[in-house]
PDB file of N, CA and C in Angstrom:
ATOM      1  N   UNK A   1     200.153 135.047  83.695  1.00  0.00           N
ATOM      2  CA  UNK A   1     198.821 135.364  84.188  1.00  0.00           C
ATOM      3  C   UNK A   1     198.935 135.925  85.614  1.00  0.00           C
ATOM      4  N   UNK A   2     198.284 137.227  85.911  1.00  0.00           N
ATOM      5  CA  UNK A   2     198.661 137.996  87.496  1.00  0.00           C
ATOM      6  C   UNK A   2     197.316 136.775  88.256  1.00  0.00           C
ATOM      7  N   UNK A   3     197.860 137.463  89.605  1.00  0.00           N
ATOM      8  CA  UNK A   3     196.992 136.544  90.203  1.00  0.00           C
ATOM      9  C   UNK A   3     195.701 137.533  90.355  1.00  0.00           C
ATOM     10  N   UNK A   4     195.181 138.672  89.864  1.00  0.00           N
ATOM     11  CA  UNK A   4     194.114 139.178  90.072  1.00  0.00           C
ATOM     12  C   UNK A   4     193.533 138.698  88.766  1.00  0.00           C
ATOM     13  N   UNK A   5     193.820 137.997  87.902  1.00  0.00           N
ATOM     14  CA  UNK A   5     193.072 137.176  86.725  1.00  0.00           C
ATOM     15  C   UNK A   5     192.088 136.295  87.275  1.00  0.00           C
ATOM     16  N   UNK A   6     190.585 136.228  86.855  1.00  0.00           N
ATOM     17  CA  UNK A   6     189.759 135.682  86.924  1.00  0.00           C
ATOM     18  C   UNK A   6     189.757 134.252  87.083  1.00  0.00           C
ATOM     19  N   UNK A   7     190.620 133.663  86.063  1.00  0.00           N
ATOM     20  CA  UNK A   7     190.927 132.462  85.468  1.00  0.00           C
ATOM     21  C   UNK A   7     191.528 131.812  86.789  1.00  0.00           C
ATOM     22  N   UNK A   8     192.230 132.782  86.994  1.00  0.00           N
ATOM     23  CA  UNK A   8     193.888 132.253  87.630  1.00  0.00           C
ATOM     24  C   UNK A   8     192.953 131.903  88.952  1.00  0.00           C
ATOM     25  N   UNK A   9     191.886 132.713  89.906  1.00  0.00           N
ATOM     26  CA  UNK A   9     191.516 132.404  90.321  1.00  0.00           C
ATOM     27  C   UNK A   9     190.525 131.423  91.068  1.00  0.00           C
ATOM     28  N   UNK A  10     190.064 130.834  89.932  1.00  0.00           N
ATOM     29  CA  UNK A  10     188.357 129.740  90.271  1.00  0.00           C
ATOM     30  C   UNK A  10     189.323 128.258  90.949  1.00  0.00           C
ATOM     31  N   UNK A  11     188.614 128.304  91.476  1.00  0.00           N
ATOM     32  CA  UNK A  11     189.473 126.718  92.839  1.00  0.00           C
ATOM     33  C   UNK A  11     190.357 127.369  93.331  1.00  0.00           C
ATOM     34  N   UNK A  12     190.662 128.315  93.945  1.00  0.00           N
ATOM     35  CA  UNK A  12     191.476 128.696  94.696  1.00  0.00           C
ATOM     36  C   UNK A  12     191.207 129.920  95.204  1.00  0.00           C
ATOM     37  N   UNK A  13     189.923 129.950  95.644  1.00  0.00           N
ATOM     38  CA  UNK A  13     189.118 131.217  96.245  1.00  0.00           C
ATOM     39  C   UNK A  13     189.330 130.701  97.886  1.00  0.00           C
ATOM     40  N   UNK A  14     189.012 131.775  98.650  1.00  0.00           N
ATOM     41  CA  UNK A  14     189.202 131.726  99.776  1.00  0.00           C
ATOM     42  C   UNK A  14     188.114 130.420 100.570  1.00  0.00           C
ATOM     43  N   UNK A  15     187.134 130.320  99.686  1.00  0.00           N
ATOM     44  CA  UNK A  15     186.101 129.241 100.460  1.00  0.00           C
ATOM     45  C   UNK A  15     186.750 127.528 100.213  1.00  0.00           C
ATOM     46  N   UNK A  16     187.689 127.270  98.787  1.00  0.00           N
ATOM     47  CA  UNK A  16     187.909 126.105  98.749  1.00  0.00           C
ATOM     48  C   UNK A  16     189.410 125.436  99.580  1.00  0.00           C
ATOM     49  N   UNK A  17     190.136 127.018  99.987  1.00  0.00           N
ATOM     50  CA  UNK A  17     191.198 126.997 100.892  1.00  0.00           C
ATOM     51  C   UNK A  17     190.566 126.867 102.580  1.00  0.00           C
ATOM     52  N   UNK A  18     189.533 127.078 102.920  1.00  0.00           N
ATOM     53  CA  UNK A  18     188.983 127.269 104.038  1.00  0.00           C
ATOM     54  C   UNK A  18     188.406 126.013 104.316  1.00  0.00           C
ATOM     55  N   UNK A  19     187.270 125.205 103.057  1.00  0.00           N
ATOM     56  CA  UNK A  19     187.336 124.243 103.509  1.00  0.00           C
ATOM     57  C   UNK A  19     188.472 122.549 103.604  1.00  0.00           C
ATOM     58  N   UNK A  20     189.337 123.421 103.270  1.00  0.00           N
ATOM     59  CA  UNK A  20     190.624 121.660 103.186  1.00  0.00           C
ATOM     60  C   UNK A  20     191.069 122.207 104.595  1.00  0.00           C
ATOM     61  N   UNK A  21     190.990 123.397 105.106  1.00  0.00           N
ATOM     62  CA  UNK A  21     191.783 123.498 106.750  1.00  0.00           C
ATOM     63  C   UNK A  21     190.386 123.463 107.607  1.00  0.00           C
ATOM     64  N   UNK A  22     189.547 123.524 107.345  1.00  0.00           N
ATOM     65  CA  UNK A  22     188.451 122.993 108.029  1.00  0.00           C
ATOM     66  C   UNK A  22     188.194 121.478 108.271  1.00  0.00           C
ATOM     67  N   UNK A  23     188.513 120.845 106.644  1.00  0.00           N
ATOM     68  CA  UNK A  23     188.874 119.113 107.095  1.00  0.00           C
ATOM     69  C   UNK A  23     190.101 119.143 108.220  1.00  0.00           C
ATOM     70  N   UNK A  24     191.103 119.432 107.550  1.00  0.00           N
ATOM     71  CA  UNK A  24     192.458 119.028 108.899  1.00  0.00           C
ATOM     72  C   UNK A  24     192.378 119.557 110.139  1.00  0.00           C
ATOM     73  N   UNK A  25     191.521 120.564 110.405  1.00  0.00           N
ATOM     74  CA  UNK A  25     191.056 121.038 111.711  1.00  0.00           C
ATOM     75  C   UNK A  25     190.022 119.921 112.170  1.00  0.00           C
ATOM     76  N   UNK A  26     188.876 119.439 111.732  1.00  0.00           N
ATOM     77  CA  UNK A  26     188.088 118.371 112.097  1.00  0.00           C
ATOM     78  C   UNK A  26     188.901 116.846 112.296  1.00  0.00           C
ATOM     79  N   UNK A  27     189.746 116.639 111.413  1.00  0.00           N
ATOM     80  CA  UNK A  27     190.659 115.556 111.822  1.00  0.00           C
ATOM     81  C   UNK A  27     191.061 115.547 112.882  1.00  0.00           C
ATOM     82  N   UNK A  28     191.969 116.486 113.228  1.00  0.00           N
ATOM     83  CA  UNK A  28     192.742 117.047 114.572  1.00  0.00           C
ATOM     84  C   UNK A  28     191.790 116.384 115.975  1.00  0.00           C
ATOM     85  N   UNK A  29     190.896 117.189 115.541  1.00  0.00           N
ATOM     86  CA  UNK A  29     189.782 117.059 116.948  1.00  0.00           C
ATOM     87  C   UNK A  29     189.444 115.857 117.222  1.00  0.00           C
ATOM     88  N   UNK A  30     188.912 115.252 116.149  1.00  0.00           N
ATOM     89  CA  UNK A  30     188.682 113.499 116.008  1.00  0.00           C
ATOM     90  C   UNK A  30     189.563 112.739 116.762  1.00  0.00           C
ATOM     91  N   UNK A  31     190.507 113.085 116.378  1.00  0.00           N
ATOM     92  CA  UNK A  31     192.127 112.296 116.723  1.00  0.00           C
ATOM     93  C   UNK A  31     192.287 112.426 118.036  1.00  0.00           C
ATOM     94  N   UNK A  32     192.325 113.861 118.558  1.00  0.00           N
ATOM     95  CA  UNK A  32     192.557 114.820 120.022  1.00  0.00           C
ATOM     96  C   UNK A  32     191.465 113.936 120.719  1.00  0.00           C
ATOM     97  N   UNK A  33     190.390 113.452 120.300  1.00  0.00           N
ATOM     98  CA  UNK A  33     189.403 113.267 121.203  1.00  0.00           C
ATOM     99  C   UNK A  33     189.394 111.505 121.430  1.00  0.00           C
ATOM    100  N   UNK A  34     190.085 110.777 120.124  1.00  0.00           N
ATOM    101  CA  UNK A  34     190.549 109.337 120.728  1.00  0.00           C
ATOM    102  C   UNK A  34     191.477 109.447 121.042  1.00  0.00           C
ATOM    103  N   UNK A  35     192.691 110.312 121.447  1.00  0.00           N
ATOM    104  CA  UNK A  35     193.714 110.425 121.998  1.00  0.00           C
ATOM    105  C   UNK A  35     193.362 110.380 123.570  1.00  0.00           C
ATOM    106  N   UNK A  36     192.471 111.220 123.542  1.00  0.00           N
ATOM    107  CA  UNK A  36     192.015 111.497 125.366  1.00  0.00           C
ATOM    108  C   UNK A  36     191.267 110.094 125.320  1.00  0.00           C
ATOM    109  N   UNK A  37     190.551 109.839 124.749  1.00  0.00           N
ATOM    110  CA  UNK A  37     189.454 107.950 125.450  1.00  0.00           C
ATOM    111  C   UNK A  37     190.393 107.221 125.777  1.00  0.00           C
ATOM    112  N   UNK A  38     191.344 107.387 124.562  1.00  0.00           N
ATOM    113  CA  UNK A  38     192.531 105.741 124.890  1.00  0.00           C
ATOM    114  C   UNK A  38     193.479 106.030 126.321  1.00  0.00           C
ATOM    115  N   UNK A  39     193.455 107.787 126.210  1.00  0.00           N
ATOM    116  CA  UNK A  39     194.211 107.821 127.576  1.00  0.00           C
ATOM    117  C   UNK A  39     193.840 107.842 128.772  1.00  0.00           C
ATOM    118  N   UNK A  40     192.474 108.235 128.878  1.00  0.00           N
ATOM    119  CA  UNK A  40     191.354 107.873 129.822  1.00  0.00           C
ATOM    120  C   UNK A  40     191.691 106.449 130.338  1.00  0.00           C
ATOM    121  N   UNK A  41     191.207 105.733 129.416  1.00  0.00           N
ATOM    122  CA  UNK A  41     191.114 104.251 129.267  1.00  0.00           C
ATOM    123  C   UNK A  41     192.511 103.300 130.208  1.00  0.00           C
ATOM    124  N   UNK A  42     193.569 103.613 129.636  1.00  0.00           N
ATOM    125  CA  UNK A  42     194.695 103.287 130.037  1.00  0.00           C
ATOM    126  C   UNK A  42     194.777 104.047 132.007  1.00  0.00           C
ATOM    127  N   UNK A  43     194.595 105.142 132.004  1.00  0.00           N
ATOM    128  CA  UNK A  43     195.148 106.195 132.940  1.00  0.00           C
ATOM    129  C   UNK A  43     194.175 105.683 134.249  1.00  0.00           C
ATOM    130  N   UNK A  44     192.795 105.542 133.543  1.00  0.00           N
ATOM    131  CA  UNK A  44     191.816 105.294 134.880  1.00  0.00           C
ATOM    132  C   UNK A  44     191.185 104.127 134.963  1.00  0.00           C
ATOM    133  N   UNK A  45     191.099 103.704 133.470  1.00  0.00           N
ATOM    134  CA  UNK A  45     190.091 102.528 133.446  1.00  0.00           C
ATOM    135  C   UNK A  45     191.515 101.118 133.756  1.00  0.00           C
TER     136      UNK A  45
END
């Protein structure tokens, strides 16, 4: 099956690849941003 097949394509369109790196991009930040409190915390508090 080529990959310009219809079939081959459905779940694996550019929107359902965009949103799983949109989760691990939102993780990141989450993380990045208790990374900085706890180091805040430690550094000043």
């Amino acid at each position: 099956m080529s990959a310009t097949n219809s079939h081959h394509r459905i779940g694996q369109d550019v929107d359902s690849v965009d949103q799983l790196s949109s989760v691990v991009i939102l993780g990141l930040a989450i993380a990045g941003g208790i990374a900085a409190v706890v180091l805040d915390l430690l550094l000043i508090g």
